[in-house]
N, C-alpha and C. Protein backbone atom coordinates (compact mmCIF):
# COMPACT_ATOMS: atom_id res chain seq x y z
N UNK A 1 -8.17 -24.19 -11.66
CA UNK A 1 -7.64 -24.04 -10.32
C UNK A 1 -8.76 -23.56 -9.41
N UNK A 2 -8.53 -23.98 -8.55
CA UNK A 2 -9.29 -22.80 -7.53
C UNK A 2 -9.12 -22.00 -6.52
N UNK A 3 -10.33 -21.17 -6.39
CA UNK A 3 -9.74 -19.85 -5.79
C UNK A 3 -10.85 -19.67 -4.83
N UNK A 4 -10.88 -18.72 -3.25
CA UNK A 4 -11.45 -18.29 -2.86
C UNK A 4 -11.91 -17.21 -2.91
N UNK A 5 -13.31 -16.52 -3.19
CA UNK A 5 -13.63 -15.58 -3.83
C UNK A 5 -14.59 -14.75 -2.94
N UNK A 6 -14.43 -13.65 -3.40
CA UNK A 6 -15.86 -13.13 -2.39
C UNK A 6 -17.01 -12.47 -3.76
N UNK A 7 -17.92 -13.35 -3.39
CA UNK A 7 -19.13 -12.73 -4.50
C UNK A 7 -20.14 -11.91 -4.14
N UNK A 8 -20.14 -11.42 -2.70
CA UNK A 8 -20.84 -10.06 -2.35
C UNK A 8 -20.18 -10.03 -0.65
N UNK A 9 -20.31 -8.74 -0.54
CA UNK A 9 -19.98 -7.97 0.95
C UNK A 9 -21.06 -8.95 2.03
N UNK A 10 -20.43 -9.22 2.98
CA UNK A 10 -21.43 -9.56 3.86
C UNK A 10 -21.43 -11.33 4.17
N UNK A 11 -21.20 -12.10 3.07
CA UNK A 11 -20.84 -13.45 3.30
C UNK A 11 -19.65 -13.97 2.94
N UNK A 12 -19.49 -15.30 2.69
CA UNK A 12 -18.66 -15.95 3.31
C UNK A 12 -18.30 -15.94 2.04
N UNK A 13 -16.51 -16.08 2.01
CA UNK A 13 -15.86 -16.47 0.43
C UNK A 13 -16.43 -17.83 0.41
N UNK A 14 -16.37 -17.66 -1.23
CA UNK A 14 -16.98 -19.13 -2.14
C UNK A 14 -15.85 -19.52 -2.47
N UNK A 15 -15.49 -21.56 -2.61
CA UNK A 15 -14.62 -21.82 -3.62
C UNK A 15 -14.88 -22.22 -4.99
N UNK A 16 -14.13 -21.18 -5.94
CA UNK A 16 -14.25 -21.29 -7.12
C UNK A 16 -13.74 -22.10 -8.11
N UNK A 17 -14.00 -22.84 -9.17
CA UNK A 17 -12.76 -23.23 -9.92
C UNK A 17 -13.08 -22.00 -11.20
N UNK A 18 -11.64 -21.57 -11.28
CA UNK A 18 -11.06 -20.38 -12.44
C UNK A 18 -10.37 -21.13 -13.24
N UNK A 19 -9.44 -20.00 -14.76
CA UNK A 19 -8.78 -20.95 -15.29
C UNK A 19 -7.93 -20.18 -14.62
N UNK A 20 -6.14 -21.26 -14.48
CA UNK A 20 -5.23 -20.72 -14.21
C UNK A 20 -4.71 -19.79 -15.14
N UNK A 21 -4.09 -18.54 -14.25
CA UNK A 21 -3.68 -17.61 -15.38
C UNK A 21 -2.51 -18.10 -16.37
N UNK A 22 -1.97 -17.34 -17.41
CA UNK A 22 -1.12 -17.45 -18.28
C UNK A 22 -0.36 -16.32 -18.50
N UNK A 23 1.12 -16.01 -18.23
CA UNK A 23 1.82 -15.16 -17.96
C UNK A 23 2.10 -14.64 -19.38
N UNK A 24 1.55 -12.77 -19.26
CA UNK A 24 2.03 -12.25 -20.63
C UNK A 24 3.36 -11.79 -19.95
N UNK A 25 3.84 -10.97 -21.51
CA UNK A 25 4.53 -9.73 -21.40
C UNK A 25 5.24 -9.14 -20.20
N UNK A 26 6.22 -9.62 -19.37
CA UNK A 26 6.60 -8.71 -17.95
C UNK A 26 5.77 -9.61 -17.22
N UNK A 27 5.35 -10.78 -17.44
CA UNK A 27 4.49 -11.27 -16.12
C UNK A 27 5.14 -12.28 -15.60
N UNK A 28 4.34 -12.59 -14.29
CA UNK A 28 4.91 -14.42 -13.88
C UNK A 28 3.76 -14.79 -13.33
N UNK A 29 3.65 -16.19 -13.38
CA UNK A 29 2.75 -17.09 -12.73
C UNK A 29 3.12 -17.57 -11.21
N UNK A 30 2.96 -17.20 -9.90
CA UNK A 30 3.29 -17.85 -8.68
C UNK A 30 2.40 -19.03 -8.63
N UNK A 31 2.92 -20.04 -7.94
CA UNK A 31 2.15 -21.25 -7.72
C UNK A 31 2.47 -20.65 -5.59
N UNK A 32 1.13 -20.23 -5.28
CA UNK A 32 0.61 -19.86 -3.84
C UNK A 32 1.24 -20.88 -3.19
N UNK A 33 1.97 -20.29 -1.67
CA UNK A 33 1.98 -21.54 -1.13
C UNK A 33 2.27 -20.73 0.00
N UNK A 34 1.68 -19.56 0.19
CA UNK A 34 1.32 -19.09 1.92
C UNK A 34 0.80 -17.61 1.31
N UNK A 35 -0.24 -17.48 2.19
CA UNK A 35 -1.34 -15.96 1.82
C UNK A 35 -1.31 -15.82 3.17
N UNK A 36 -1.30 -14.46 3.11
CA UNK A 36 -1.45 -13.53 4.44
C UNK A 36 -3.31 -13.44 4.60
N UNK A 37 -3.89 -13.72 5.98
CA UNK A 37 -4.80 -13.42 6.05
C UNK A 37 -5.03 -11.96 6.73
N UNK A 38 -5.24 -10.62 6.57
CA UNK A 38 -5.49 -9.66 8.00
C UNK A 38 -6.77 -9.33 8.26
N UNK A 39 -6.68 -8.46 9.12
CA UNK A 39 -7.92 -8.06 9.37
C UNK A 39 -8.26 -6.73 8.70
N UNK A 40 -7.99 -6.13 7.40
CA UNK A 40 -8.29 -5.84 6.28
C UNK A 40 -9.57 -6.66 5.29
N UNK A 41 -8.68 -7.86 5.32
CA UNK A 41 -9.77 -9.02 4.54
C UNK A 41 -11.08 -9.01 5.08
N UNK A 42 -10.86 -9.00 6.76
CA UNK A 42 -12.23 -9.20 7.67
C UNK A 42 -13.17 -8.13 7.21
N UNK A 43 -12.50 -7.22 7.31
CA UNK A 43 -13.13 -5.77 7.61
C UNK A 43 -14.41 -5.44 5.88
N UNK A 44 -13.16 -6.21 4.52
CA UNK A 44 -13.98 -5.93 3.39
C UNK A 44 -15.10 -7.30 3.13
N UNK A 45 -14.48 -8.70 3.48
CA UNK A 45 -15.58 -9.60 3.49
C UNK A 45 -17.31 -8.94 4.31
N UNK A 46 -17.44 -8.48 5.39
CA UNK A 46 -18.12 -8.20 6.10
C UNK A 46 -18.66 -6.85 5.84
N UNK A 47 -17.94 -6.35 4.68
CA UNK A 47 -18.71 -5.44 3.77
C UNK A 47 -18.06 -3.78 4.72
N UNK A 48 -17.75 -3.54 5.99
CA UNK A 48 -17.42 -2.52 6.42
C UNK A 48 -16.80 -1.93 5.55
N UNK A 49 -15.97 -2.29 4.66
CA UNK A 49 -14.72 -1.16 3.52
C UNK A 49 -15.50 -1.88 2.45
N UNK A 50 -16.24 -1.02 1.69
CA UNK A 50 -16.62 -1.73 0.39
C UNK A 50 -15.60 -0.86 -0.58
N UNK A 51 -14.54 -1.22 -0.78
CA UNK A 51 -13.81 -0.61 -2.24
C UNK A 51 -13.54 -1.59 -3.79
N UNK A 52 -14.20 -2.81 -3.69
CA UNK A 52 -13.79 -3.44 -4.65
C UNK A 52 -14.84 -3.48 -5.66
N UNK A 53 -13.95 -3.02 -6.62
CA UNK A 53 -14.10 -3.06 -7.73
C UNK A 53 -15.17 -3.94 -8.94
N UNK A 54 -15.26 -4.82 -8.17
CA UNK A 54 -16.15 -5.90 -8.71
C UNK A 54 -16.03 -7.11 -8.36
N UNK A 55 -17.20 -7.92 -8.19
CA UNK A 55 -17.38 -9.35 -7.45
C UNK A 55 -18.14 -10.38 -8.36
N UNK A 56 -17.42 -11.31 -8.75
CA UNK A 56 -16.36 -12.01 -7.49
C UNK A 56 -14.99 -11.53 -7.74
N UNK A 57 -14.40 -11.36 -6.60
CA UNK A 57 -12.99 -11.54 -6.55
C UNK A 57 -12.11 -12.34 -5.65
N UNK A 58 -11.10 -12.61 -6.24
CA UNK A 58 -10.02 -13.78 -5.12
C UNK A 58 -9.07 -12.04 -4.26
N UNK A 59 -9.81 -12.65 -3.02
CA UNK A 59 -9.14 -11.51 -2.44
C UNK A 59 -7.27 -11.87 -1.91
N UNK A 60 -6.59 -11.39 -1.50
CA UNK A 60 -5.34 -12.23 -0.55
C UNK A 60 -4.42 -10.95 -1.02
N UNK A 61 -3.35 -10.24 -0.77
CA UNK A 61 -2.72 -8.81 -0.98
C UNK A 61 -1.52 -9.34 -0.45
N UNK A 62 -1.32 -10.09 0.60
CA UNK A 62 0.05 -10.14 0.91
C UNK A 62 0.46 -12.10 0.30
N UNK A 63 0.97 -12.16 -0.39
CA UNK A 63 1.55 -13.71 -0.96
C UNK A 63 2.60 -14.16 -1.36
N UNK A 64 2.88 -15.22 -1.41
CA UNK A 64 4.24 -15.75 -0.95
C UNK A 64 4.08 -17.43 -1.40
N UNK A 65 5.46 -17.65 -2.79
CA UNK A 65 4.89 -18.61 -3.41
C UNK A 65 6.34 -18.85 -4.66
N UNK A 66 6.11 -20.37 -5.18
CA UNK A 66 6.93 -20.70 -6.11
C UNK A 66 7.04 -19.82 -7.50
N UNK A 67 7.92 -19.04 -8.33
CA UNK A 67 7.02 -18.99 -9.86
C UNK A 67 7.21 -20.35 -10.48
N UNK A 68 5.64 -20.39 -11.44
CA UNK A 68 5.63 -21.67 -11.87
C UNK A 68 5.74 -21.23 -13.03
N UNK A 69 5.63 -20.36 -13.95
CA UNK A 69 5.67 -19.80 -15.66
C UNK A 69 6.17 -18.20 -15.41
N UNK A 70 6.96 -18.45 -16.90
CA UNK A 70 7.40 -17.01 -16.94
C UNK A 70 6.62 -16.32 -18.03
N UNK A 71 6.34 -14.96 -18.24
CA UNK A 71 6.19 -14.64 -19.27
C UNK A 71 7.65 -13.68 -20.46
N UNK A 72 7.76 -13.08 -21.57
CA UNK A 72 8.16 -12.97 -22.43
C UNK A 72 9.08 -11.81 -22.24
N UNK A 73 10.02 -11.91 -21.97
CA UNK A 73 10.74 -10.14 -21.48
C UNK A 73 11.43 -10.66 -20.06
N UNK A 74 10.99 -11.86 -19.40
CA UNK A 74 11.39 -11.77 -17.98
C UNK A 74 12.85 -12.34 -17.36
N UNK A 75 13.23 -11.45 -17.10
CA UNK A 75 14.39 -11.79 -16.31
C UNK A 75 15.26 -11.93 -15.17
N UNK A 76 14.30 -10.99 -14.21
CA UNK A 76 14.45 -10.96 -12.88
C UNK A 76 14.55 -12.16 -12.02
N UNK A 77 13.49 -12.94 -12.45
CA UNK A 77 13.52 -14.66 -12.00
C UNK A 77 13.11 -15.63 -12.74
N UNK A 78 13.11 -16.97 -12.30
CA UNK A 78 13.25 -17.83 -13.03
C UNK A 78 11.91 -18.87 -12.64
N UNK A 79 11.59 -19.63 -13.44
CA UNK A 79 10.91 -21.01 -13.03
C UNK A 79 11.22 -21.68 -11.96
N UNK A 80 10.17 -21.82 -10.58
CA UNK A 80 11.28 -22.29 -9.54
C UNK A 80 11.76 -21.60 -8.65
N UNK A 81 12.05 -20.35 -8.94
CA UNK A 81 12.39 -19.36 -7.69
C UNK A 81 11.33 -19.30 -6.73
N UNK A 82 11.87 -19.02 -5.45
CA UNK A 82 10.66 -18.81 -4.15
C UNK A 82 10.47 -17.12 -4.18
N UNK A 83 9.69 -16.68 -3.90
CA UNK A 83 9.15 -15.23 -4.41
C UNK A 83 8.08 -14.65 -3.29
N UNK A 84 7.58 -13.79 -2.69
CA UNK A 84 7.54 -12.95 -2.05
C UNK A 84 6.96 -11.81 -3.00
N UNK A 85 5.66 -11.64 -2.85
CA UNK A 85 4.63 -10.80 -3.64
C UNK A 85 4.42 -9.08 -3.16
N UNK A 86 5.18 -8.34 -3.07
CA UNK A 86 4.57 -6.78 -2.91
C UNK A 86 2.85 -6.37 -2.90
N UNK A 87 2.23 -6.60 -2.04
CA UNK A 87 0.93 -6.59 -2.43
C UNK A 87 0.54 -4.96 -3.07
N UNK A 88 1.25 -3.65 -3.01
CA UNK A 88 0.68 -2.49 -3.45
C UNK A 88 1.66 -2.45 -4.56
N UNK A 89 0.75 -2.04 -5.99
CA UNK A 89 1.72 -2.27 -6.75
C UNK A 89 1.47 -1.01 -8.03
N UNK A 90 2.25 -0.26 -8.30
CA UNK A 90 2.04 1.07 -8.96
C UNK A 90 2.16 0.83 -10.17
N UNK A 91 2.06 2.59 -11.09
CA UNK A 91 2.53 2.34 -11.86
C UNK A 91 3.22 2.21 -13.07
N UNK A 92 4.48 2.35 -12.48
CA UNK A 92 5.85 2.26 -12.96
C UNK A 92 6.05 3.36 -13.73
N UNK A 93 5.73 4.29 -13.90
CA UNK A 93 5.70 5.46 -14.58
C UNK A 93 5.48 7.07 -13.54
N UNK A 94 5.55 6.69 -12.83
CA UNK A 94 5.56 8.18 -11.89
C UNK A 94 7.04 8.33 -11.71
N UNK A 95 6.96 9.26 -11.19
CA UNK A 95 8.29 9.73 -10.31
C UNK A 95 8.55 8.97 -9.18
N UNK A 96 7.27 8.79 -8.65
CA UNK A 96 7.80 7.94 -7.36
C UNK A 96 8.13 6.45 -7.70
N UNK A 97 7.77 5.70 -8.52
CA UNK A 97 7.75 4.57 -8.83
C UNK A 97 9.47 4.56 -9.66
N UNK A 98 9.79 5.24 -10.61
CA UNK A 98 10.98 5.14 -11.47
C UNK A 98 11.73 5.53 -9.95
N UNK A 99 11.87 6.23 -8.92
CA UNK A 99 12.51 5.96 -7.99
C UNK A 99 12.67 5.11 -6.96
N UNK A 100 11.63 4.17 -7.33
CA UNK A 100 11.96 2.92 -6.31
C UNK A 100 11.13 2.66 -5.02
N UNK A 101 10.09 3.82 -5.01
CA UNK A 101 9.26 3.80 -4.22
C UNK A 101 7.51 3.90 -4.63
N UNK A 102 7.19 2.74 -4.83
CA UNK A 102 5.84 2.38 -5.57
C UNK A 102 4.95 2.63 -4.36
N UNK A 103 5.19 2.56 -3.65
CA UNK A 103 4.56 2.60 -2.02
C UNK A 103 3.73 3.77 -1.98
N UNK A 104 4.71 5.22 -2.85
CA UNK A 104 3.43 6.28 -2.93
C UNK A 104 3.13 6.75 -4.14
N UNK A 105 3.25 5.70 -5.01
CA UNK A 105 2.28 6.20 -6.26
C UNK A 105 0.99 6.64 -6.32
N UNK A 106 1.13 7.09 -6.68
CA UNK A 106 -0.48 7.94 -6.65
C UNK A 106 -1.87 7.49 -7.48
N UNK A 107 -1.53 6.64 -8.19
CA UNK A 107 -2.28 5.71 -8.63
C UNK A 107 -2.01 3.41 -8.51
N UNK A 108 -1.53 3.78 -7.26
CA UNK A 108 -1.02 2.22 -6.95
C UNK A 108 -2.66 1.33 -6.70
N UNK A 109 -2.61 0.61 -6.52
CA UNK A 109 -3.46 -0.58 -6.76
C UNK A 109 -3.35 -1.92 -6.13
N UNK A 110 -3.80 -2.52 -4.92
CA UNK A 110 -3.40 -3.66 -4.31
C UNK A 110 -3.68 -4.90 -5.01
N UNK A 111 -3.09 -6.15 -5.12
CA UNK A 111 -3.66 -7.17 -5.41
C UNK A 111 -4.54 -7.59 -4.79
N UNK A 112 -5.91 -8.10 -5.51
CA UNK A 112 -6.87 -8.80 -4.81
C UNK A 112 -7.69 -7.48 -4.22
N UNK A 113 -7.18 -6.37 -4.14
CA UNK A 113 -8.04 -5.34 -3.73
C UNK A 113 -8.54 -4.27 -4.75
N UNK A 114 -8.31 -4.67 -6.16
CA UNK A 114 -8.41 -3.79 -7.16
C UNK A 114 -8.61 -5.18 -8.39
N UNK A 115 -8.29 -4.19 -9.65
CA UNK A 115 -9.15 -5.06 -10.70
C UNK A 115 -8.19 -6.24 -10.70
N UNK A 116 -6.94 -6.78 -10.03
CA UNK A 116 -6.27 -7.91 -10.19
C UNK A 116 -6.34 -8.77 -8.88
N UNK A 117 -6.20 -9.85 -9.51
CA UNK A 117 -7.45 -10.71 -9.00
C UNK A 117 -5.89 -11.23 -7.29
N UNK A 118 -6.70 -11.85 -6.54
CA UNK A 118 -5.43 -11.74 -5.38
C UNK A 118 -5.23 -13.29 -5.07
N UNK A 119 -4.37 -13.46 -4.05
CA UNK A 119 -3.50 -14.92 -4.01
C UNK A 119 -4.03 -16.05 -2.88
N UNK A 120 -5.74 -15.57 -2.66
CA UNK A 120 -6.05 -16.54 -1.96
C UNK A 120 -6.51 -17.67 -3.11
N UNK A 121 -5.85 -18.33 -4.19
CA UNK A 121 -5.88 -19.07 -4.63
C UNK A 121 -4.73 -20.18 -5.35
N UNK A 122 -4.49 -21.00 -6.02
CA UNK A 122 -3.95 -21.83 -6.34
C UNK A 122 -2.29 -21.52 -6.74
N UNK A 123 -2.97 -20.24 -7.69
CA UNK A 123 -1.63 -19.35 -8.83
C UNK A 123 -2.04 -17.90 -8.49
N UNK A 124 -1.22 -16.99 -8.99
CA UNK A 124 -1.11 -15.67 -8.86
C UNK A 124 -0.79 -14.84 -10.08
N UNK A 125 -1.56 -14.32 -11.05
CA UNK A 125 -0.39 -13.55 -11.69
C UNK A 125 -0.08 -12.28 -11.45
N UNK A 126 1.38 -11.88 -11.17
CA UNK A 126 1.73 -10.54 -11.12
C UNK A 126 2.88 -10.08 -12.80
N UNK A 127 3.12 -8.73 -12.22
CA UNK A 127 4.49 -7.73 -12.55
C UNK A 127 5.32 -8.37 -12.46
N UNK A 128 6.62 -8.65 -12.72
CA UNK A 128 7.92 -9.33 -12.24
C UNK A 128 8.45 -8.25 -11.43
N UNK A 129 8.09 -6.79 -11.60
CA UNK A 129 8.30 -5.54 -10.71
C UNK A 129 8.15 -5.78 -9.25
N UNK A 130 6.91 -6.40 -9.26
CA UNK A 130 6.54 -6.80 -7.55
C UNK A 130 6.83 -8.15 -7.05
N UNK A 131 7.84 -8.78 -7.59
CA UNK A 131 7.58 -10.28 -6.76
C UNK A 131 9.03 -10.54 -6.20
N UNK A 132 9.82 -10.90 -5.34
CA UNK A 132 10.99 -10.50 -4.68
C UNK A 132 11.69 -11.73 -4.76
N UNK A 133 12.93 -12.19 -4.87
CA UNK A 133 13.40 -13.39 -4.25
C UNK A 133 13.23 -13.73 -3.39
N UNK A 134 13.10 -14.95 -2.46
CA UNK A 134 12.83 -15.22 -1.41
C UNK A 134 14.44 -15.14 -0.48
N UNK A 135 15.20 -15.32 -1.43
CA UNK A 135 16.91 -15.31 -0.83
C UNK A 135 17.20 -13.81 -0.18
N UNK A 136 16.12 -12.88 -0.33
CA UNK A 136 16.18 -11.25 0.42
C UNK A 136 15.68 -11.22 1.77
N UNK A 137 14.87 -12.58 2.28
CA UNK A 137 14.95 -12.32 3.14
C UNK A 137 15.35 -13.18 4.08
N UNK A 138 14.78 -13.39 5.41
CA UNK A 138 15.24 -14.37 6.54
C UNK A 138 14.00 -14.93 7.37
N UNK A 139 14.14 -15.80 7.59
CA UNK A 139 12.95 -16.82 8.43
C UNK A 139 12.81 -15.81 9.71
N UNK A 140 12.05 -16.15 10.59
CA UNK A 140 11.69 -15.63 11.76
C UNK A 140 13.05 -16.60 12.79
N UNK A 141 13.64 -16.25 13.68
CA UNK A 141 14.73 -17.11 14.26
C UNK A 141 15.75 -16.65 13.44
N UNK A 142 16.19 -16.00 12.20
CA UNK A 142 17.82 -16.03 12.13
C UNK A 142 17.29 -16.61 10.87
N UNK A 143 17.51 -17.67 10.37
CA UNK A 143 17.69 -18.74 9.63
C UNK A 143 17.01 -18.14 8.30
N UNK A 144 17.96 -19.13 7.16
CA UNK A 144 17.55 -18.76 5.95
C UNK A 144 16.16 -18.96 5.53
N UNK A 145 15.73 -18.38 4.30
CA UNK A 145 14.13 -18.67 4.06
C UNK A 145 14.44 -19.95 3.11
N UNK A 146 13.54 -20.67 3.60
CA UNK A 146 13.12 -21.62 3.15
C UNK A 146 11.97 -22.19 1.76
């Protein structure tokens, strides 16, 4: 597959071909099919926030996408579902997290902004913890998501 990557602070993402991931244990495979660009991304491409972890990486934190594979345990969704990616994602073992709020874990971790790799590319793998139905939410106008 490929992915857009950043292989040092300061230039331009590269496109890569990776292998597509393979969903373990609690995982799923999204097949990408809209990435949030912000001006976060700007700010670390151009090297101003250097926090990552190591390069290259497929950067993208906010994503939004088909699952295309499940992994082994999963039941939240299915092959096919439209899904909606949590980009900060904890973990699952705090207090704050077993209550439903991963948002202030104290050891949370963004996609694409930490050691997991992010959704400016083809596929995605996450948590089944972080990836949402798309039927939760609503189009911009009213209207169902699509």
């Amino acid at each position: 597959m490929q992915a857009a990557r950043l292989h040092e602070y300061g230039k331009p993402l590269v496109i890569d071909d990776v292998p597509r991931p393979t969903p373990g244990t609690g995982q799923v495979v999204i097949r990408v099919e809209g990435v949030g660009f912000c001006h976060s991304d700007l700010h670390i491409i151009s090297g101003d926030i250097q926090i990552l972890p190591r390069m290259p990486l497929t950067l993208g934190h906010e994503n939004a996408g088909t699952v295309f594979a499940i992994g082994n345990g999963v039941h939240a969704v299915k092959e096919g579902d439209r899904v909606a990616v949590y980009g900060g994602w904890g973990d699952g073992f705090c207090d704050y997290c077993a209550a439903g709020e991963e948002n202030l874990c104290p050891t949370m971790q963004w996609v694409g902004l930490s050691q997991h790799e992010g959704g400016d590319a083809e596929y995605l793998l996450v948590a089944t913890t972080v990836s949402r139905k798309a039927e939760h939410f609503r189009a911009q106008g009213g209207g169902a998501a699509h």
